[in-house]
Protein backbone atom coordinates (compact mmCIF):
# COMPACT_ATOMS: atom_id res chain seq x y z
CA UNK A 1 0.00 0.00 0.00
CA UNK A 2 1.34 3.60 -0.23
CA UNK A 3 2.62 5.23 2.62
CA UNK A 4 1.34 9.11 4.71
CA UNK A 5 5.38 9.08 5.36
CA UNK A 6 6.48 11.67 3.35
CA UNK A 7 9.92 10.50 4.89
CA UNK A 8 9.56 7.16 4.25
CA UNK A 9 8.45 7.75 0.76
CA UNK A 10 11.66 10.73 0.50
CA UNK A 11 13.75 7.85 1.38
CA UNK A 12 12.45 5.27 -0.75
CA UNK A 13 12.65 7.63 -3.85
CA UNK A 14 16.49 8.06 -2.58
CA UNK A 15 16.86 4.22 -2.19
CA UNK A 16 15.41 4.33 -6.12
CA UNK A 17 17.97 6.80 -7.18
CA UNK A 18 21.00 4.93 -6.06
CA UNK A 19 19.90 1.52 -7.72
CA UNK A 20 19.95 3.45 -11.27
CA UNK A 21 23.68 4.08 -10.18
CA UNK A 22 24.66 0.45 -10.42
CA UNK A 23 27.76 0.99 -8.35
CA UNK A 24 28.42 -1.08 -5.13
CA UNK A 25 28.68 1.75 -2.88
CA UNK A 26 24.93 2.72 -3.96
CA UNK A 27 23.55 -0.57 -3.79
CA UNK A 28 25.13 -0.71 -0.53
CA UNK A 29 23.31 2.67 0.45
CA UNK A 30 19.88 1.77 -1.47
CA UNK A 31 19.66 -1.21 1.10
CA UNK A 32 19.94 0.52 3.94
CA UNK A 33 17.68 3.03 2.66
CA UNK A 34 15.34 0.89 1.78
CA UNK A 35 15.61 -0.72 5.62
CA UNK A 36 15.22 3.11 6.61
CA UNK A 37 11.77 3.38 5.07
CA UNK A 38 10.36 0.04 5.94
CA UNK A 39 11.54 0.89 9.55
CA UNK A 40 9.46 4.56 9.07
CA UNK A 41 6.28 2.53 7.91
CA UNK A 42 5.92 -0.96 8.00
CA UNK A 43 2.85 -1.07 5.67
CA UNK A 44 4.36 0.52 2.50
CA UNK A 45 5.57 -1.65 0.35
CA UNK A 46 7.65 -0.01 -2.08
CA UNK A 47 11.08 -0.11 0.13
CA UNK A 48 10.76 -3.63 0.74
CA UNK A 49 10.16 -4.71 -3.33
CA UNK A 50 13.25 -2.60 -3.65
CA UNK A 51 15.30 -3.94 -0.77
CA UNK A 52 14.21 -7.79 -3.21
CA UNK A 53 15.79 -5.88 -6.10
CA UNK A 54 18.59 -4.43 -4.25
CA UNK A 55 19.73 -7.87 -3.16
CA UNK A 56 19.29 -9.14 -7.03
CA UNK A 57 21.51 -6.46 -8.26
CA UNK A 58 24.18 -7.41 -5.64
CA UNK A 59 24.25 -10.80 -7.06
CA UNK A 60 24.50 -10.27 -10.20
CA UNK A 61 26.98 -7.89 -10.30
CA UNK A 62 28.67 -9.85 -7.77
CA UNK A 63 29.44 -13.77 -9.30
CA UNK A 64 27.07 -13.77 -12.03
CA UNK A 65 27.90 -10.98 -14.26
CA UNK A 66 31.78 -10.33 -12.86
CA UNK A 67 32.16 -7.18 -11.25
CA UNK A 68 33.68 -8.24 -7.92
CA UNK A 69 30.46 -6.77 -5.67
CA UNK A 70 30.53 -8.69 -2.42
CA UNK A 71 26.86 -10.79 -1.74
CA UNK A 72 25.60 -13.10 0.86
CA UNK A 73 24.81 -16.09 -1.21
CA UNK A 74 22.13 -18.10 0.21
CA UNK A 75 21.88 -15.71 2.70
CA UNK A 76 20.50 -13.06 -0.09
CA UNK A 77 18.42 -15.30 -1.65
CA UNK A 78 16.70 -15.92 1.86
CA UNK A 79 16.23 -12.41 2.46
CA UNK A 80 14.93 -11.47 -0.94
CA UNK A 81 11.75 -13.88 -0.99
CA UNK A 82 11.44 -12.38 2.53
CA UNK A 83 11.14 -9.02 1.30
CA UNK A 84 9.60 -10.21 -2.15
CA UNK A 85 6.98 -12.10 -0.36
CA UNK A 86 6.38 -9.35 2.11
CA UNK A 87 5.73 -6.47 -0.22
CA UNK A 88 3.13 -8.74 -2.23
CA UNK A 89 1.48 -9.02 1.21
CA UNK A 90 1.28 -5.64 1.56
CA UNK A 91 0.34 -4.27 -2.12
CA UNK A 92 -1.07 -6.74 -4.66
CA UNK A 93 -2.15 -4.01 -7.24
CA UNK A 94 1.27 -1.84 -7.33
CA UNK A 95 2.51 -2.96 -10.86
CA UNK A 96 5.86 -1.68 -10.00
CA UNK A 97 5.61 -3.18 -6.71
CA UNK A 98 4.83 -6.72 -8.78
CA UNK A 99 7.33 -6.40 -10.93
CA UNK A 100 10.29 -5.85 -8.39
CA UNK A 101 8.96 -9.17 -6.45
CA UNK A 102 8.19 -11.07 -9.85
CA UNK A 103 12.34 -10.20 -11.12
CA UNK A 104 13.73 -11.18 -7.28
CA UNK A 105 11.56 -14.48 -7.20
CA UNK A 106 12.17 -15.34 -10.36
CA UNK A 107 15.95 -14.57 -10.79
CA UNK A 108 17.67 -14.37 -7.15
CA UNK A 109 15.23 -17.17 -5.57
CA UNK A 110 14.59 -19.21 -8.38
CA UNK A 111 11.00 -19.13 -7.90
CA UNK A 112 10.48 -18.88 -11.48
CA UNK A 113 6.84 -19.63 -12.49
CA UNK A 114 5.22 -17.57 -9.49
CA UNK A 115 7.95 -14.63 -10.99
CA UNK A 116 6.54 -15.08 -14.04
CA UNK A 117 2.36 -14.79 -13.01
CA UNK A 118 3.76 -11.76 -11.21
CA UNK A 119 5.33 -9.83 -13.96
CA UNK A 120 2.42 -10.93 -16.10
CA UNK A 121 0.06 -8.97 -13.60
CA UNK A 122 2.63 -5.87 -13.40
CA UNK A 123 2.27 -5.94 -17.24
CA UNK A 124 -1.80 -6.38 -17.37
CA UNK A 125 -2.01 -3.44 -14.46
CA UNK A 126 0.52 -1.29 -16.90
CA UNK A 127 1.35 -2.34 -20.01
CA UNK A 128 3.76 0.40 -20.58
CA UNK A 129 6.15 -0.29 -17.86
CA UNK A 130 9.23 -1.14 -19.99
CA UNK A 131 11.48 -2.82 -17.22
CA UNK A 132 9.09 -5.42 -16.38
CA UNK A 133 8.50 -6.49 -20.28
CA UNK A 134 12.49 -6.51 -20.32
CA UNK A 135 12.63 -9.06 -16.82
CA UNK A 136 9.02 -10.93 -18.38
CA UNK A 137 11.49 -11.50 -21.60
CA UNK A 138 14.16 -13.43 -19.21
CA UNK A 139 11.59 -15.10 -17.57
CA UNK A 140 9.87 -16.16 -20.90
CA UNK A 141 13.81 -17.59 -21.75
CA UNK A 142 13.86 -19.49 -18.39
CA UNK A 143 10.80 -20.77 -19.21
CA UNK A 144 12.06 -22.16 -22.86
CA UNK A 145 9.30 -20.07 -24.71
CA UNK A 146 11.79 -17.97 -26.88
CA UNK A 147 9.01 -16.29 -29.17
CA UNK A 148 7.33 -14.76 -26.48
CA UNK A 149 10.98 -13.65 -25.09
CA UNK A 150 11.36 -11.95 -28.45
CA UNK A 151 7.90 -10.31 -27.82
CA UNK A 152 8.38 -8.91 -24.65
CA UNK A 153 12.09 -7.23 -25.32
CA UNK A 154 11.14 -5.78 -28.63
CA UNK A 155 7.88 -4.05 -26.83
CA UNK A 156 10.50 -3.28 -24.08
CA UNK A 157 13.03 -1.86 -26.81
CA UNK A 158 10.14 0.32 -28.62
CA UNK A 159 8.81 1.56 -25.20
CA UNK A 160 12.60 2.55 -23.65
CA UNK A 161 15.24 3.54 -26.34
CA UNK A 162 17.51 5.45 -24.76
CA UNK A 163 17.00 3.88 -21.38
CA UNK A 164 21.11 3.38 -20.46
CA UNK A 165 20.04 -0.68 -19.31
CA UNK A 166 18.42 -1.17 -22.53
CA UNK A 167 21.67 -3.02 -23.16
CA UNK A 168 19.87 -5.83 -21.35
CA UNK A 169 17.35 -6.19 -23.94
CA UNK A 170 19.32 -6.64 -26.94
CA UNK A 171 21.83 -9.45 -24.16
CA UNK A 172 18.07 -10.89 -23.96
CA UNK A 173 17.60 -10.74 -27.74
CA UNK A 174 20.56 -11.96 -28.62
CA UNK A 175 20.18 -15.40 -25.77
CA UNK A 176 16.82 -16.05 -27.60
CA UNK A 177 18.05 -16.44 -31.32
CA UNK A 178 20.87 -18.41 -29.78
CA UNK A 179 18.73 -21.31 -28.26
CA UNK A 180 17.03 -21.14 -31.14
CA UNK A 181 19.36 -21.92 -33.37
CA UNK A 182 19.95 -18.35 -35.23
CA UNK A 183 23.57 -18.11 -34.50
CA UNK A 184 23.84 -14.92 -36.78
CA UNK A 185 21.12 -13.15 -35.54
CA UNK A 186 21.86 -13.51 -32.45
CA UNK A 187 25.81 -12.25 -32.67
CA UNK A 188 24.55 -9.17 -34.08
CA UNK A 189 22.27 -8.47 -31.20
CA UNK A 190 25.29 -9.43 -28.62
CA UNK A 191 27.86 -7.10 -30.98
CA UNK A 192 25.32 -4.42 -30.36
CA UNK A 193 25.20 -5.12 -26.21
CA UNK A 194 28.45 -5.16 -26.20
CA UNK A 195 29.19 -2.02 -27.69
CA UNK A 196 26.44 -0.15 -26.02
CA UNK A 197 28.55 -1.58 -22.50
CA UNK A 198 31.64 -3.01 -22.67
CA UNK A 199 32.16 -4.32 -19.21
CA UNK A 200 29.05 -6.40 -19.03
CA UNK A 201 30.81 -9.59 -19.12
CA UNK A 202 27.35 -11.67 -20.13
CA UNK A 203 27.36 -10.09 -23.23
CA UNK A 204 30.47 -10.86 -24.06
CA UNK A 205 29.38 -14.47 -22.90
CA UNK A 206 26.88 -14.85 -25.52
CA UNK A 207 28.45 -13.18 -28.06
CA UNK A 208 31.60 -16.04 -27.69
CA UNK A 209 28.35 -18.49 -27.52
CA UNK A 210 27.47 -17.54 -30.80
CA UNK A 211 30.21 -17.77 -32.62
CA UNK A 212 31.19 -21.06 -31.34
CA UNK A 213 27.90 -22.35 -32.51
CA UNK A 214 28.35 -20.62 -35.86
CA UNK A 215 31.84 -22.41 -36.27
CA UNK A 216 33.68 -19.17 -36.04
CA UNK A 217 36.05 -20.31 -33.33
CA UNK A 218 38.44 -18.11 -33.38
CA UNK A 219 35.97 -15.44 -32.92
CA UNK A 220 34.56 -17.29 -30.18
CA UNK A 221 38.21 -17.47 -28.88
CA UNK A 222 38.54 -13.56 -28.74
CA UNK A 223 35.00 -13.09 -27.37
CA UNK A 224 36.10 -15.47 -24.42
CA UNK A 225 39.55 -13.86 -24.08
CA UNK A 226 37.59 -10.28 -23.12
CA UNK A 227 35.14 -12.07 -21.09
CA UNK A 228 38.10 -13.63 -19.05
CA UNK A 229 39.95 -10.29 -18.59
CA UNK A 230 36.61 -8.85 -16.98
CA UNK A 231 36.01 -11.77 -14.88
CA UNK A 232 39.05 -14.37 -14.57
CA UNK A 233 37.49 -17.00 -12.00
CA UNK A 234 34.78 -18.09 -14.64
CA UNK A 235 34.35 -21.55 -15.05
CA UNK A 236 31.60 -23.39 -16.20
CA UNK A 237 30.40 -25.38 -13.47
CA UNK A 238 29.98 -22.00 -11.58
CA UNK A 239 28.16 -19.80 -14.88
CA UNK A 240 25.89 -22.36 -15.58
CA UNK A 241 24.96 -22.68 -11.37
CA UNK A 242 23.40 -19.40 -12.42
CA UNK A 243 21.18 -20.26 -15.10
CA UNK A 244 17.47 -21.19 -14.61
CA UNK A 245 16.77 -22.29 -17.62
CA UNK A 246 14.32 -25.40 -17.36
CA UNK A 247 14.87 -26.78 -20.59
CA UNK A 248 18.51 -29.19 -20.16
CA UNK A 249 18.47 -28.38 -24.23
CA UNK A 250 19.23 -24.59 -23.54
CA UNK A 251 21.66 -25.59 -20.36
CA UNK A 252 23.34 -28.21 -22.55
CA UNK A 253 23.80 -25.89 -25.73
CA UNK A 254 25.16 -22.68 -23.64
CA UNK A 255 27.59 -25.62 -21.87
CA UNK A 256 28.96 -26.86 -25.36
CA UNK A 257 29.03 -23.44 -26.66
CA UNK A 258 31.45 -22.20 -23.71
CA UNK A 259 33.69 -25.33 -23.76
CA UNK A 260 34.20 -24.52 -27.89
CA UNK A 261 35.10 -21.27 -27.05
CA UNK A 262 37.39 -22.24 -24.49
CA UNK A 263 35.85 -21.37 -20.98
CA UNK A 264 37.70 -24.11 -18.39
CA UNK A 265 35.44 -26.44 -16.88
């Protein structure tokens, strides 16, 4: 529910603000800002949605994606269906509030199919909110239904240009051609994440995926050789431990496509 607090509200927006900065010390500070709020009102449940996506983005960026941020592990994925589950208590008809539980059950907790009825209500409540047709389009991928992936990121792409993530649409994009067997297609979508961020070692990932499917090894080779200078303690085993796909096809094809390109095991 929305809060009277114009102070917990002031620091929620504030908690909002330093999760666009993608930068450990603000996800560090959006947490306890977040914890701040919920503290100030108890009912609103904004702060704690956004303490669930808080805890996703220290995840990622800290083993999944390879940028070093420190996380909690198991410990995070605890507290994030905590918080997840406690803002749906709280607010079933905030679309933004469903689609920050829907991404952290679905991605940090694994909780994929109750994720995906949640995004799918964000969406039906507000069809225009671009970052939940971007996280549907992951969870559509998880799910093995690549066409309706392709749906959901191109709406997101149309709806959010120039939004500075939308790099995550074309990574999206570019992972859906893959498993479906359009190698070419789906390097150019990766050549076009990575240039739009070159430090976001999963597009690199599934650029060198690509090629190695395509037969363009020593492509592949190169793509893996940047990948590895972002993040050298990839290995296989602990990349895939990351992926929810529930198809073994898509988890077997990303596996062979990283051993071609050279990934260790």
């Amino acid at each position: 529910m929305p809060t009277e607090s114009l102070q917990a509200y002031d620091y929620y927006l504030r908690a909002l603000a330093c999760v666009y900065r993608r930068t450990r010390e603000a996800n560090t500070q959006a947490l306890k800002l977040t914890q701040t709020a919920n503290n100030l009102d108890p009912d609103f449940a904004a702060p704690f949605a956004l303490g669930a996506i808080c805890l996703v983005q220290r995840w990622g960026f800290g083993w999944k994606w390879g940028f070093g941020w420190s996380s909690g592990g198991a410990e995070d994925k605890t507290e994030a269906r905590r918080l997840a589950r406690r803002a749906i208590e709280l607010d079933k008809n905030d679309p933004t509030v469903l689609a920050f539980a829907g991404r952290a059950l679905a991605t940090l907790a694994g909780e994929v199919e109750e994720g995906a009825a949640l995004l799918a209500r964000a969406i039906s409540l507000d069809p225009n909110l671009a970052a939940a047709r971007i996280w549907n389009g992951f969870v559509q991928l998880n799910l093995g239904d690549g066409d309706a992936a392709i749906e959901q990121f191109q709406i997101g792409l149309r709806m959010s240009p120039l939004d500075p993530r939308i790099y995550m649409a074309k990574i999206g994009m570019a992972i859906a051609h893959f498993l479906a067997g359009r190698y070419e297609e789906g390097s150019l979508w990766a050549k076009i994440a990575v240039q739009q961020n070159p430090n976001f070692v999963g597009a690199h990932r599934i650029l060198m995926a690509c090629h190695a499917m395509a037969g363009r090894l020593e492509e592949a080779r190169q793509a893996w050789a940047v990948a590895r200078q972002i993040d050298p303690t990839q290995r296989i085993s602990t990349v895939m431990k990351g992926l929810y796909f529930r198809r073994p096809k898509d988890l077997q094809l990303l596996e062979q496509a990283f051993r071609i390109a050279g990934m260790p095991e």
